[in-house]
N, C-alpha and C. Protein backbone atom coordinates (compact mmCIF):
# COMPACT_ATOMS: atom_id res chain seq x y z
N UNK A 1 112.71 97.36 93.22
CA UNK A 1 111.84 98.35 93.81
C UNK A 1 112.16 98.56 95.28
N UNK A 2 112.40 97.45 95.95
CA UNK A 2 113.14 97.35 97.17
C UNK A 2 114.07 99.01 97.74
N UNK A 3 114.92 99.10 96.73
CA UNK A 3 116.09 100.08 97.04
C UNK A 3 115.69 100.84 96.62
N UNK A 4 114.56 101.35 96.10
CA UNK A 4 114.66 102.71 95.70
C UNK A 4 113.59 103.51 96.68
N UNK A 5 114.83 104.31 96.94
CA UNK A 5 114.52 105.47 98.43
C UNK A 5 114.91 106.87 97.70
N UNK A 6 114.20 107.88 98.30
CA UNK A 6 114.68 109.37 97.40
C UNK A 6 116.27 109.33 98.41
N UNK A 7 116.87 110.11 97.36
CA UNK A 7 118.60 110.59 97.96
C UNK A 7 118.61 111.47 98.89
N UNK A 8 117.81 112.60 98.65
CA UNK A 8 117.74 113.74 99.89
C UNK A 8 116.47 114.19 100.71
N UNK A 9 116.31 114.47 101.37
CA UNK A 9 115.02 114.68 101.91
C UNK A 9 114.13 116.11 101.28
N UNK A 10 112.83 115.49 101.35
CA UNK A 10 112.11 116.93 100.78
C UNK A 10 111.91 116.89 99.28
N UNK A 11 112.42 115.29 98.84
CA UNK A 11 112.65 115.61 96.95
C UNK A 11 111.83 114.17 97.14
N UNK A 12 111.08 114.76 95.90
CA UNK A 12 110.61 112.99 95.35
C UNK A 12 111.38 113.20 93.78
N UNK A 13 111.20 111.29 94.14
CA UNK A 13 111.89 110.76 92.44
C UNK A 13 110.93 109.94 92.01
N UNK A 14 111.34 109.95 90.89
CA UNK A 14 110.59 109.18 89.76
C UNK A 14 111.37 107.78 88.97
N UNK A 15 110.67 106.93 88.94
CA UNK A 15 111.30 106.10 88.61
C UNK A 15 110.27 105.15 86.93
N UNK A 16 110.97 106.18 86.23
CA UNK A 16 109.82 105.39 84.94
C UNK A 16 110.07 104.07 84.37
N UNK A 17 108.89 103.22 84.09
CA UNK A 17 108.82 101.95 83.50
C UNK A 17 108.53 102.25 82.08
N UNK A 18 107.68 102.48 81.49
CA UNK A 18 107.18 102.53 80.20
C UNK A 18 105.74 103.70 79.93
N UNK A 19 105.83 103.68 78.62
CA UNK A 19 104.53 104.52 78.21
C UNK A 19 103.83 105.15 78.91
N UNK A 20 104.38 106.51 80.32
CA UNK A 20 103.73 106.90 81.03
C UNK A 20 103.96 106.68 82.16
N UNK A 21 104.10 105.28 82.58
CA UNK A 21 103.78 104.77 83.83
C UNK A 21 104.94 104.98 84.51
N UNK A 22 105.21 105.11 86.24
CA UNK A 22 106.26 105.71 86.89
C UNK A 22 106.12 105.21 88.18
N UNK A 23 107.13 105.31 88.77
CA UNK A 23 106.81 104.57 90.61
C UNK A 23 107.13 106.09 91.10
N UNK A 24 106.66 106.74 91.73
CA UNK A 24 106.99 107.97 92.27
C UNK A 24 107.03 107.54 94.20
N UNK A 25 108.34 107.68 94.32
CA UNK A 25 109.24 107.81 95.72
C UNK A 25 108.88 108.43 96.20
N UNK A 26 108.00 109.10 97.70
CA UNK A 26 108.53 109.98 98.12
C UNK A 26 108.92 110.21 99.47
N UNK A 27 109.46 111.68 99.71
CA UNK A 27 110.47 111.69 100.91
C UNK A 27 110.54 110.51 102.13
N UNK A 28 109.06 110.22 102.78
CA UNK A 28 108.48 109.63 103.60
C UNK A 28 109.00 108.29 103.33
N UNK A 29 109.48 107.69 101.85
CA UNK A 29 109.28 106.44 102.08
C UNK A 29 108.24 106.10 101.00
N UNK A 30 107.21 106.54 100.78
CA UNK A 30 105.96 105.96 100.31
C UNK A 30 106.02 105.88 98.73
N UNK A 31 105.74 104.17 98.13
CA UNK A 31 106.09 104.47 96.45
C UNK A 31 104.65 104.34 95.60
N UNK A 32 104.44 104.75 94.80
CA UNK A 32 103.29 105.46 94.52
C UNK A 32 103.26 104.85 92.95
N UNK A 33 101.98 104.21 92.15
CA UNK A 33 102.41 103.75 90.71
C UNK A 33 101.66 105.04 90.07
N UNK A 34 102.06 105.74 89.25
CA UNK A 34 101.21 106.75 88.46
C UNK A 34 101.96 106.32 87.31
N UNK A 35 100.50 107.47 86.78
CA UNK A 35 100.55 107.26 84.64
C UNK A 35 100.33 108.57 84.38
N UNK A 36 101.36 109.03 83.70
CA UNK A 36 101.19 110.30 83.13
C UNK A 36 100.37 110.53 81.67
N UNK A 37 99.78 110.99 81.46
CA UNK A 37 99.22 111.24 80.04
C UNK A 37 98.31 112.30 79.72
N UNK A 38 98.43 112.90 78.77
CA UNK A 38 97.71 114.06 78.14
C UNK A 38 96.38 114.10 77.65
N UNK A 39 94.98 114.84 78.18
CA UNK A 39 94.24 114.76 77.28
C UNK A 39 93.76 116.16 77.28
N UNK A 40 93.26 116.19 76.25
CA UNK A 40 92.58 117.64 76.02
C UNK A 40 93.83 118.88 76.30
N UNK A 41 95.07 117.99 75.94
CA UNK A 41 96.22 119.33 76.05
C UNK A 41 96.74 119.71 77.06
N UNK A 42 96.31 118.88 78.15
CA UNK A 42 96.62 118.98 79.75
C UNK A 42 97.30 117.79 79.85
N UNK A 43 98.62 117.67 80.78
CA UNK A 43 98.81 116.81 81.31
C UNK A 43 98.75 116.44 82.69
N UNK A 44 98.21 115.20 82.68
CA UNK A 44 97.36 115.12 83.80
C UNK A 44 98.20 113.57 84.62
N UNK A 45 98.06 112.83 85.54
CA UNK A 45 98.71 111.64 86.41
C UNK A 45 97.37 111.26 86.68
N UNK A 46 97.72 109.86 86.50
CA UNK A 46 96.61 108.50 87.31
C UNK A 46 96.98 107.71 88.13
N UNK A 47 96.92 107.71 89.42
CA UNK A 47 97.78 107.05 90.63
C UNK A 47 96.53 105.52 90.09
N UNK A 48 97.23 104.99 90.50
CA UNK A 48 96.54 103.47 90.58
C UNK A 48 97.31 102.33 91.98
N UNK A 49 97.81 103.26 92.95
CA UNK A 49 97.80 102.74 94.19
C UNK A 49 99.11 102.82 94.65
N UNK A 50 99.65 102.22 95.50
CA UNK A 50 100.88 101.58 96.65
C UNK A 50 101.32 100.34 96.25
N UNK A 51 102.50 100.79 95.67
CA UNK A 51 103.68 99.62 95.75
C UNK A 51 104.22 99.02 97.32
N UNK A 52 104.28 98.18 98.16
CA UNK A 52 103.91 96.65 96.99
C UNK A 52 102.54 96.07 96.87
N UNK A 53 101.32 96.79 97.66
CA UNK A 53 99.87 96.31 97.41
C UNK A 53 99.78 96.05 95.87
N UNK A 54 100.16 97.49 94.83
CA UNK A 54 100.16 97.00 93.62
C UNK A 54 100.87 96.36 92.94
N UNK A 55 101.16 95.29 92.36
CA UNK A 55 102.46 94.67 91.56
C UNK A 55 102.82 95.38 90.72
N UNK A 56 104.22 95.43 90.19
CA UNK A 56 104.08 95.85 88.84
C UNK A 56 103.26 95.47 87.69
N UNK A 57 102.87 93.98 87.40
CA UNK A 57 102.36 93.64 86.74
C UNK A 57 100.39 94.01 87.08
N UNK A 58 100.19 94.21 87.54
CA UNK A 58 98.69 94.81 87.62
C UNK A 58 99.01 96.76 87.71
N UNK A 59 100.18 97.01 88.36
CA UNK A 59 99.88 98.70 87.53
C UNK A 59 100.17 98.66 86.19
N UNK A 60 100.86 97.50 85.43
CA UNK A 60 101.33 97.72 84.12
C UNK A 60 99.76 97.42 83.37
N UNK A 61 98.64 96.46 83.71
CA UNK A 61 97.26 96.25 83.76
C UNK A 61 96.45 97.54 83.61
N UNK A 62 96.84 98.40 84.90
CA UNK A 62 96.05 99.60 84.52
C UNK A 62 95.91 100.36 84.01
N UNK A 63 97.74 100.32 83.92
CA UNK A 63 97.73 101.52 82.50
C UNK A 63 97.64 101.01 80.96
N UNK A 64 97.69 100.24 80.83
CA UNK A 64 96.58 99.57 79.33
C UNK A 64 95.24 99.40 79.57
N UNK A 65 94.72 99.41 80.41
CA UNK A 65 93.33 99.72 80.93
C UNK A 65 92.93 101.43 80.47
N UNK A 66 94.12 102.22 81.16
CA UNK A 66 93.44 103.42 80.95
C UNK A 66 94.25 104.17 79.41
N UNK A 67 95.11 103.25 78.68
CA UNK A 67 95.63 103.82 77.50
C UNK A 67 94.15 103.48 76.63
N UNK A 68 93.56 103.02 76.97
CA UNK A 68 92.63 102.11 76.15
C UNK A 68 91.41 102.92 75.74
N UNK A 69 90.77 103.41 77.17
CA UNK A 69 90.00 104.71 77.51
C UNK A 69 90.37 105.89 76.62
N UNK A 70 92.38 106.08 76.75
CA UNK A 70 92.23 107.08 76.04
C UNK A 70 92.15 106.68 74.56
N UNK A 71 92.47 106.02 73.69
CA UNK A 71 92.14 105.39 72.45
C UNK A 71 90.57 105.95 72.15
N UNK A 72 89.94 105.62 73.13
CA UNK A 72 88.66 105.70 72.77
C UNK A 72 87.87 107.04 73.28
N UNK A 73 88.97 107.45 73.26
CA UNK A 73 88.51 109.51 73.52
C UNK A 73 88.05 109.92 75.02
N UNK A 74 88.16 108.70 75.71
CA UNK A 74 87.59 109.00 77.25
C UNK A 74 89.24 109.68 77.68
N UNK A 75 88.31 110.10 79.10
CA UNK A 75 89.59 110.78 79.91
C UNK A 75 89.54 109.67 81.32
N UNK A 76 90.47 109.19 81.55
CA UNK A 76 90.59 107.91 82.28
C UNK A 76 89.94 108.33 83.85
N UNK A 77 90.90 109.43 84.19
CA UNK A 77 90.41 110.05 85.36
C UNK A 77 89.15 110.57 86.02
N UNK A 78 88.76 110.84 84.44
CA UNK A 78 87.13 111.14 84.29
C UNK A 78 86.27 110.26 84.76
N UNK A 79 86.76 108.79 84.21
CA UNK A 79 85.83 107.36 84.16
C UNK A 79 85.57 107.27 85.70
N UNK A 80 87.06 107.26 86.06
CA UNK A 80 87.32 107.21 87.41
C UNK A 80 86.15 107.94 88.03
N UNK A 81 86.41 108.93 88.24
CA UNK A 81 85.44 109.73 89.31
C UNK A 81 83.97 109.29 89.15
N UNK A 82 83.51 109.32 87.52
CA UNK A 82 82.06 109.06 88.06
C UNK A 82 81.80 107.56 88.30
N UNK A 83 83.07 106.33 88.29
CA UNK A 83 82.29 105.12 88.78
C UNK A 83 82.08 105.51 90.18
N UNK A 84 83.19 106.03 91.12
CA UNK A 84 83.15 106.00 92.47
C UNK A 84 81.68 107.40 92.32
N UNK A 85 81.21 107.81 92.15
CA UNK A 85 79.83 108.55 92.14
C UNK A 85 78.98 108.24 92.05
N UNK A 86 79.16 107.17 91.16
CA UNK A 86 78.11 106.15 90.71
C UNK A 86 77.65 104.62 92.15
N UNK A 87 79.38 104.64 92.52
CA UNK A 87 79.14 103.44 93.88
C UNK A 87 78.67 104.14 95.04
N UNK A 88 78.73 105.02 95.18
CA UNK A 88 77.89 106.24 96.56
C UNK A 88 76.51 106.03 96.12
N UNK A 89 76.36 106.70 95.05
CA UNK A 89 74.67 106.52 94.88
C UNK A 89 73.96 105.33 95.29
N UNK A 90 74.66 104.24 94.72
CA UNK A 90 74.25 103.29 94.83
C UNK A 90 74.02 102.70 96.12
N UNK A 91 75.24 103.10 97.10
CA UNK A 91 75.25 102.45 98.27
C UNK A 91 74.95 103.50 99.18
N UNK A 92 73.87 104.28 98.85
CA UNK A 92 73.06 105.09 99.90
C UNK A 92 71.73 104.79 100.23
């Protein structure tokens, strides 16, 4: 993960692991873990943070976390938004 820098400036790359999941490079430097996946016929990305804050092995965590969601007809991104809606309320 070290070496991987985009080749030209102005381009991001992608660097896929498995079932979705991807380190996305970009220009700046900055590597990014997303999960690509489809629901409702849209395809949609789930960032789940900054490489190296995230390991591989805990973004590989999240995205069986959120394959799981989709199994079960949720939309991961969905879940997402209303916990953090749910932690505002709470902490107002």
């Amino acid at each position: 993960m070290q070496c991987a820098r985009p080749h030209r400036k102005n381009r991001r790359i992608s660097i896929s692991d498995a079932q979705g999941l991807y380190l996305l490079v970009k220009p700046n430097g900055t590597k990014l873990w997303r999960l690509k996946y489809r629901f409702g016929g849209k395809e949609t990305a789930l960032s789940f943070g900054a490489y190296p804050e995230v390991s591989l092995i805990n973004a590989r965590r999240a995205r069986e976390s959120a394959r799981e969601e989709l199994r079960n007809g949720q939309d991961p991104s969905l879940t997402r938004q209303q916990k953090r809606a749910e932690a505002v309320r709470t902490s107002i």
